[in-house]
Protein backbone atom coordinates (compact mmCIF):
# COMPACT_ATOMS: atom_id res chain seq x y z
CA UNK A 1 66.34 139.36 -145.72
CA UNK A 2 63.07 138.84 -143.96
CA UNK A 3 61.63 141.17 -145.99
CA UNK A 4 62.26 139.87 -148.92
CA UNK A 5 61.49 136.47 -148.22
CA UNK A 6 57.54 137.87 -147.81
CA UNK A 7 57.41 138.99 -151.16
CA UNK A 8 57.56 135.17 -152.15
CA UNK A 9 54.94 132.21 -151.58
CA UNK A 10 55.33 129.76 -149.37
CA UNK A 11 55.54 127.22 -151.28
CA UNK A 12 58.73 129.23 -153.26
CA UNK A 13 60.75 129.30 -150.30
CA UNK A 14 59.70 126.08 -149.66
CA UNK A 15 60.66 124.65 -152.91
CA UNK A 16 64.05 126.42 -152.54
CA UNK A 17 65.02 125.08 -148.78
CA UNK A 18 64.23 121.59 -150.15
CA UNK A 19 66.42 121.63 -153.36
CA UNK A 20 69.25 123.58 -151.24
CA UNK A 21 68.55 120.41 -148.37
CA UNK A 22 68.15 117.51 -150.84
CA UNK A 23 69.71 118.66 -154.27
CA UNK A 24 73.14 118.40 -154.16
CA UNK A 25 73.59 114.97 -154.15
CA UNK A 26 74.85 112.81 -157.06
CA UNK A 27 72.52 113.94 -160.62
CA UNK A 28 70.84 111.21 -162.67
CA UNK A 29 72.15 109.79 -165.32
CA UNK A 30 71.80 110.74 -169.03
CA UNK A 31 69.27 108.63 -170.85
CA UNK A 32 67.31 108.67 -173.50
CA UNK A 33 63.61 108.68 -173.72
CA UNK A 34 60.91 108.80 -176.92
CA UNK A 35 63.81 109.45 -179.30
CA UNK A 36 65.63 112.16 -177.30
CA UNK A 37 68.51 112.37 -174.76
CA UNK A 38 68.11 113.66 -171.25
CA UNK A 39 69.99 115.32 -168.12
CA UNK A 40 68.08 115.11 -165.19
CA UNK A 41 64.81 114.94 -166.55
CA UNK A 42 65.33 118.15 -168.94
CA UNK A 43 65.67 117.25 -173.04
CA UNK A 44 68.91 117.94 -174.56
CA UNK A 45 69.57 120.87 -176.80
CA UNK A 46 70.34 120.68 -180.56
CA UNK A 47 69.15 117.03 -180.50
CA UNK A 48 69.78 116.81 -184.52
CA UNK A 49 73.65 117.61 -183.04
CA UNK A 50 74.03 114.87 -181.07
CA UNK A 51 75.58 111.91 -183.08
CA UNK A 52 77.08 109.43 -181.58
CA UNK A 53 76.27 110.57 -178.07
CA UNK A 54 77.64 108.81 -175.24
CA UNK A 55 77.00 109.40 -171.52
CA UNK A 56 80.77 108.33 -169.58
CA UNK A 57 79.19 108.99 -166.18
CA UNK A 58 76.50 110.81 -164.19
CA UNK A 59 78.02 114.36 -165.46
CA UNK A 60 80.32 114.40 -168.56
CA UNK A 61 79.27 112.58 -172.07
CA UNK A 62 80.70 112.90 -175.69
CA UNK A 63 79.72 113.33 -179.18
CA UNK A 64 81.00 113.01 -182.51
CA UNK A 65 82.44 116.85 -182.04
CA UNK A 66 81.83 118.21 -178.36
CA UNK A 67 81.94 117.02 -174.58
CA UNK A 68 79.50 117.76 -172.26
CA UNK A 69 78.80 118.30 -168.47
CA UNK A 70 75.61 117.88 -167.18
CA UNK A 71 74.01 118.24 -170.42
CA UNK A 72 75.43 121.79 -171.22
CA UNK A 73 78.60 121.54 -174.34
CA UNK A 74 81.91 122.23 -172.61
CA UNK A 75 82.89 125.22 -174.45
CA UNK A 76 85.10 128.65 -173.09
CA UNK A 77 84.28 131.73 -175.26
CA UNK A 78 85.73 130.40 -178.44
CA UNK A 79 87.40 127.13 -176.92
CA UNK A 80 85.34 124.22 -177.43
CA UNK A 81 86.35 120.48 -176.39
CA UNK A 82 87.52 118.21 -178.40
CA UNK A 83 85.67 114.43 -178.24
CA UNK A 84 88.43 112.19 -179.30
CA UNK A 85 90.67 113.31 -177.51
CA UNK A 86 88.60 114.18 -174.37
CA UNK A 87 89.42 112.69 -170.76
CA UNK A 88 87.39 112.45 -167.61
CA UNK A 89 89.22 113.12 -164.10
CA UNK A 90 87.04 113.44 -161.60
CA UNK A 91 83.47 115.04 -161.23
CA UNK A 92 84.86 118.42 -161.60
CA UNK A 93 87.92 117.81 -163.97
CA UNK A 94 88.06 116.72 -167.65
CA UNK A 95 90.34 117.39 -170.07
CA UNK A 96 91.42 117.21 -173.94
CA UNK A 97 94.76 117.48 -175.89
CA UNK A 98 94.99 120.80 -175.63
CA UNK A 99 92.52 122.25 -172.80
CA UNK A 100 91.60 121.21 -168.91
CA UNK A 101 88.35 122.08 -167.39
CA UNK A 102 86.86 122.89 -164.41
CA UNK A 103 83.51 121.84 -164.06
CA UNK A 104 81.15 122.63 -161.29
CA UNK A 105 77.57 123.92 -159.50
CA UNK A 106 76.85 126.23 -157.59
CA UNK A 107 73.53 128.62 -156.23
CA UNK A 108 73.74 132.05 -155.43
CA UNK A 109 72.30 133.38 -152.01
CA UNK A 110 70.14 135.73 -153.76
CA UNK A 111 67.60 133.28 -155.49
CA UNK A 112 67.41 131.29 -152.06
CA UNK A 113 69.56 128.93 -153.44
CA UNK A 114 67.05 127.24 -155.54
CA UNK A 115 68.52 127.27 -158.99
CA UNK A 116 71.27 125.16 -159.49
CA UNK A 117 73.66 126.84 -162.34
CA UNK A 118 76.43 124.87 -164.31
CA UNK A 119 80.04 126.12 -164.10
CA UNK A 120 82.45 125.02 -166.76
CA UNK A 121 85.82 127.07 -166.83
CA UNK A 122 89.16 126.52 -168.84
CA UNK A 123 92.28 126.29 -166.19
CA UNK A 124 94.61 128.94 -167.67
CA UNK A 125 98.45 128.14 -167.14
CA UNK A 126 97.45 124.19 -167.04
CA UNK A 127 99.45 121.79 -169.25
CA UNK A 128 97.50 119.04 -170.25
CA UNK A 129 99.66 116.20 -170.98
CA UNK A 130 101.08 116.53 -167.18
CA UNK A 131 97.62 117.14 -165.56
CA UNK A 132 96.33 115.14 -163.14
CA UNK A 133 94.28 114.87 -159.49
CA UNK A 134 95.92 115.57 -156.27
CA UNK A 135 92.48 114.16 -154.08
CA UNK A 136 89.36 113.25 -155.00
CA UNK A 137 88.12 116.74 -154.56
CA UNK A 138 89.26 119.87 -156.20
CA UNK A 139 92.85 119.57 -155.45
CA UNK A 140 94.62 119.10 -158.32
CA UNK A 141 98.20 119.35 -160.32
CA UNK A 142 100.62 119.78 -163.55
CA UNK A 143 103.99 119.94 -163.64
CA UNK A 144 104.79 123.30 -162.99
CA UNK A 145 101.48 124.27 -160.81
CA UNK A 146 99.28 123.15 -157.77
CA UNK A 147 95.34 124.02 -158.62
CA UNK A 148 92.44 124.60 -156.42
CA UNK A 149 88.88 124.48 -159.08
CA UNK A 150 90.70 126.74 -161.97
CA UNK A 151 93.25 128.61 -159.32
CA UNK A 152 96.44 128.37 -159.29
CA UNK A 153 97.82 127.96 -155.85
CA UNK A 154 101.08 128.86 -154.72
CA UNK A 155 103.24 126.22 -153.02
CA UNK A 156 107.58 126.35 -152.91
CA UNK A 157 107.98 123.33 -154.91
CA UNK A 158 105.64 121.59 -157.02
CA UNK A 159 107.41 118.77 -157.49
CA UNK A 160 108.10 117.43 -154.15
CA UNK A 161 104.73 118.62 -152.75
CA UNK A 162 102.55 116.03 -151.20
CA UNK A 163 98.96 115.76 -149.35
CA UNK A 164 99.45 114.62 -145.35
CA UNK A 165 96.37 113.83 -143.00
CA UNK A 166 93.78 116.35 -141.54
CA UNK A 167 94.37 118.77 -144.47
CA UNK A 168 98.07 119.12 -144.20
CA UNK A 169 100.62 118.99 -146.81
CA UNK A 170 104.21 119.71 -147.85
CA UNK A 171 106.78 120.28 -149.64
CA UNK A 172 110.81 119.70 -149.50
CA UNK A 173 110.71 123.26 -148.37
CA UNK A 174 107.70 124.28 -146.09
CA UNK A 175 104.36 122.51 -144.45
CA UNK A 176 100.70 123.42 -145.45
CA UNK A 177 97.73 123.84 -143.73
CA UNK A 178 94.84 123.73 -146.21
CA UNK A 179 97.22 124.99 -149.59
CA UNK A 180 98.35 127.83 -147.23
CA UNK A 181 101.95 127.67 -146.34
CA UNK A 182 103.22 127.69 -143.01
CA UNK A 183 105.45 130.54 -142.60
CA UNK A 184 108.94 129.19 -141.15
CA UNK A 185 108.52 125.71 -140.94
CA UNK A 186 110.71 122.89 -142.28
CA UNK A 187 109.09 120.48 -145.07
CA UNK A 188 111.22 117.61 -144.75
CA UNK A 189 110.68 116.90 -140.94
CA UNK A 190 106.92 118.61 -140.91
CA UNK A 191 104.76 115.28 -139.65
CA UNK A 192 101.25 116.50 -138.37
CA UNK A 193 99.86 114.95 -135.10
CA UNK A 194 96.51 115.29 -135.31
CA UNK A 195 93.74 117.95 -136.50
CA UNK A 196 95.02 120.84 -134.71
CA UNK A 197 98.83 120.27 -134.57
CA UNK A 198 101.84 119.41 -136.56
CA UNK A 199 105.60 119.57 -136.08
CA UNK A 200 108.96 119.70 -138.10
CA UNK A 201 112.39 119.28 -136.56
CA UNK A 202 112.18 122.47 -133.94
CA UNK A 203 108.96 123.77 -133.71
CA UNK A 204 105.21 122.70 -133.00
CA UNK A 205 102.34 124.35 -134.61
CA UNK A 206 98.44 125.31 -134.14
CA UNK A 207 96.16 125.28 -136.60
CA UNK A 208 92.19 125.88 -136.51
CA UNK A 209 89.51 125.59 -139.13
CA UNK A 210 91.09 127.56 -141.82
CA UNK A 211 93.63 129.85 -139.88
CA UNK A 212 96.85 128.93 -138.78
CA UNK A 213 97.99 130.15 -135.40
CA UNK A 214 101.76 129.61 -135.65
CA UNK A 215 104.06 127.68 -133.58
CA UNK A 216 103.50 127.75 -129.67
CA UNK A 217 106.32 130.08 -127.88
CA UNK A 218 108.05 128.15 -125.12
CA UNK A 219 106.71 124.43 -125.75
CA UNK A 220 109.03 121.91 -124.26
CA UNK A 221 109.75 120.26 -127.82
CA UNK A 222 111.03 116.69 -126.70
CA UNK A 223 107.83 116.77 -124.17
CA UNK A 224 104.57 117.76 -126.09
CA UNK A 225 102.08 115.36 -126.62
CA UNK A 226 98.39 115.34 -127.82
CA UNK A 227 95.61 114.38 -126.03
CA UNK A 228 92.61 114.89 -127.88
CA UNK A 229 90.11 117.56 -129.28
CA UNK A 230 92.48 120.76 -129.06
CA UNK A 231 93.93 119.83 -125.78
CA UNK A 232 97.87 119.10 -125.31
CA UNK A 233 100.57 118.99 -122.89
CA UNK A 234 104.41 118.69 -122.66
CA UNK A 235 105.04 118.13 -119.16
CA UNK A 236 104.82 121.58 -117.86
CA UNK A 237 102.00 123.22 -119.49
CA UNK A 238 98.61 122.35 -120.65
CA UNK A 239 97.43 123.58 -124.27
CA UNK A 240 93.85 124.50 -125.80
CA UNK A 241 94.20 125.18 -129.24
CA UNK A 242 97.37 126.02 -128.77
CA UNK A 243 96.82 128.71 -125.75
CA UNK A 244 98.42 127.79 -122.13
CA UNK A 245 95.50 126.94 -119.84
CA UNK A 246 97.23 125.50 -117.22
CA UNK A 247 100.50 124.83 -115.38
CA UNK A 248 99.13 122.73 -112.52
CA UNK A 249 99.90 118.88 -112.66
CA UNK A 250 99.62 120.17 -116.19
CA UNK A 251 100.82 116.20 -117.33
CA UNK A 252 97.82 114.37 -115.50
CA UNK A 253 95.75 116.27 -118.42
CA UNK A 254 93.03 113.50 -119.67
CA UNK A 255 90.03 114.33 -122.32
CA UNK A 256 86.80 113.29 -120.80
CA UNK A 257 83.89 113.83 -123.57
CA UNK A 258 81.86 116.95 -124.62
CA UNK A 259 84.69 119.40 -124.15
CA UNK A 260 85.34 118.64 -121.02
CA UNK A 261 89.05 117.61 -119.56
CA UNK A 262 91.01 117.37 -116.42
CA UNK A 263 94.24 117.51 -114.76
CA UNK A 264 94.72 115.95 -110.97
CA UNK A 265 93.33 119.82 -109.41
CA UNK A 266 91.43 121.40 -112.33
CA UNK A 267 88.70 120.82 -114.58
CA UNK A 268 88.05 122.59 -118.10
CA UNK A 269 84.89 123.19 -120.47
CA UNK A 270 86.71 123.61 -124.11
CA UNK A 271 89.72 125.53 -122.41
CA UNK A 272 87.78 127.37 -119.93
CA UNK A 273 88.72 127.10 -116.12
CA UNK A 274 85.77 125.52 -114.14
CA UNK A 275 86.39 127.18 -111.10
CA UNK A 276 83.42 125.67 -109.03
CA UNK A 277 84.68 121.99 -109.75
CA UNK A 278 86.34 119.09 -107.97
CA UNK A 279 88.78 117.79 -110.01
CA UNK A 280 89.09 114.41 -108.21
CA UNK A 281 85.09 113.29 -108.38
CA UNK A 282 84.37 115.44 -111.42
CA UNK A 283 82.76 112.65 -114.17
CA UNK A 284 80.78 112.58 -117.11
CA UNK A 285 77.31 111.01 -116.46
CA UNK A 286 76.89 107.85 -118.44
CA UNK A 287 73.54 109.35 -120.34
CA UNK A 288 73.04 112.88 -120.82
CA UNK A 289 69.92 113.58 -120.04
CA UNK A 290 69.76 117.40 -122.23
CA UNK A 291 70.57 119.60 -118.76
CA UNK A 292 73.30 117.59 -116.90
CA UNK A 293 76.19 116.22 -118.45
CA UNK A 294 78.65 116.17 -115.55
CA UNK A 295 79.00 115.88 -111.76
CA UNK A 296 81.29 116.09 -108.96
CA UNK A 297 80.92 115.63 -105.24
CA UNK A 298 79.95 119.37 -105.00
CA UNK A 299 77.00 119.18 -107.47
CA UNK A 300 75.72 119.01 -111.25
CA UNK A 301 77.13 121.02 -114.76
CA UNK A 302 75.63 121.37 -117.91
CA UNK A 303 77.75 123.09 -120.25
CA UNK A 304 80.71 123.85 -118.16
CA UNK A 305 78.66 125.85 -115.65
CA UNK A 306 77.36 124.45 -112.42
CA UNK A 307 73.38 123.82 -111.90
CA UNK A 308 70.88 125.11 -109.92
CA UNK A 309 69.39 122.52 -107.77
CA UNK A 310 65.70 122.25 -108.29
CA UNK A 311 63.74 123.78 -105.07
């Protein structure tokens, strides 16, 4: 990678960082200038085509015959869109009578991400009389399909299937965890708790980032309880991401700040055992100052791990 980034100027890779940084925001608007219409400062194609062109936001216009997305015609091999009939969804989806599109950017790795390339894409399988947006990002829906950009994404029962908090969903069948179904669990009862856990009538489950780690073996149901940033408890045990850190006073468990937590005897740095600390006087320091962040009557921790005094 290094080596190929010295085969370019410096002013290249430059060039590229700051459009990757800065470029992904919201486009200009179309307008019109000496005659001749515009997307983001570049002229129009086939500007002898364009009658009765009329921009409907910052990405999609129509003419007398075609819509557009950021200046490019919405077409698909043979498919093209149809104006009068032609619907705007959201910044990626648009539709007609007989068609829905996906509509997108995106930069490939392997021009340093400086070229910003359009997208368009017909949804196969979509029915476009019952299509419309789950979210106001790509999650979206007919009546016989969830879709994720132009994929179709399996769920038990479209028609019951709703979005929850933190990236959870169901169905009257099973819960979600970011469109990916949750193998076992009840949809009817599944109620998430927070950004790492959910529950349905029996069980309680982890989830992190984009993986789900299953329901926790040997939770006391009736007792669990979040406290905050991974860490739980149900009276007996204390939970990290869903792992059994502790069984000590386990229910005294309290979130301090930075990763840090503690029970009445033990104190953790994002699940790990601190095994130098005093639980009783450990405390955050009321400024971190970039190498302390914590003390205790034995001494100073930055990062979970004691400190060296200075000599």
């Amino acid at each position: 990678m290094l080596g190929q980034l010295k085969k370019y100027p410096p002013w290249v890779i430059l060039m590229g960082i700051i459009s990757f940084l800065f470029g992904c925001g919201n486009e200009s608007a179309y307008y019109k200038k000496k005659g001749k219409w515009h997307y983001d400062g570049v002229v129009m194609d086939s500007q002898h085509e364009l009658v009765n062109f009329t921009p409907i936001d910052d990405y999609f216009a129509k003419d007398a015959r075609y819509a557009y997305y950021r200046g490019t015609p919405i077409f698909n091999g043979n498919d093209a869109s149809d104006s009068a009939s032609f619907q705007v969804l959201s910044k990626y989806y648009a539709k007609d009578k007989s068609m829905v599109f996906f509509c997108d950017t995106e930069r490939d790795s392997k021009e340093y991400w400086s070229i910003k390339r359009i997208v368009i894409k017909k949804i196969r399988d979509a029915d476009p009389a019952s299509f419309r947006m789950m979210s106001d990002g790509y999650l979206a829906r007919d009546k016989s399909h969830l879709f994720r950009q132009d994929k179709v994404v399996p769920v038990q029962d479209i028609d019951s299937f709703v979005l929850l908090d933190h990236f959870f969903a169901k169905d009257k069948l099973r819960g979600y965890y970011r469109e990916n179904e949750i193998a076992g669990s009840d949809g009817l009862s599944f109620t998430p708790l927070d950004a790492h856990y959910a529950k349905d009538r029996t069980k309680i489950y982890y989830v992190d980032g984009f993986a789900i780690g299953g329901s926790l073996k040997g939770v006391s149901y009736g007792n669990f309880k979040v406290v905050e940033q991974g860490y739980a408890i149900d009276g007996i045990k204390a939970y990290y991401h869903g792992d059994v850190i502790s069984k000590e006073d386990a229910a005294s468990l309290q979130y301090l700040a930075m990763g840090y937590a503690k029970t009445s005897r033990q104190v953790f740095y994002y699940g790990k055992l601190i095994k130098a600390a005093d639980a009783p006087s450990f405390a955050m320091l009321e400024r971190f100052d970039g190498k302390v962040d914590a003390t205790d009557k034995n001494g100073q921790y930055s990062a979970g791990a004691p400190v060296k005094a200075s000599p």
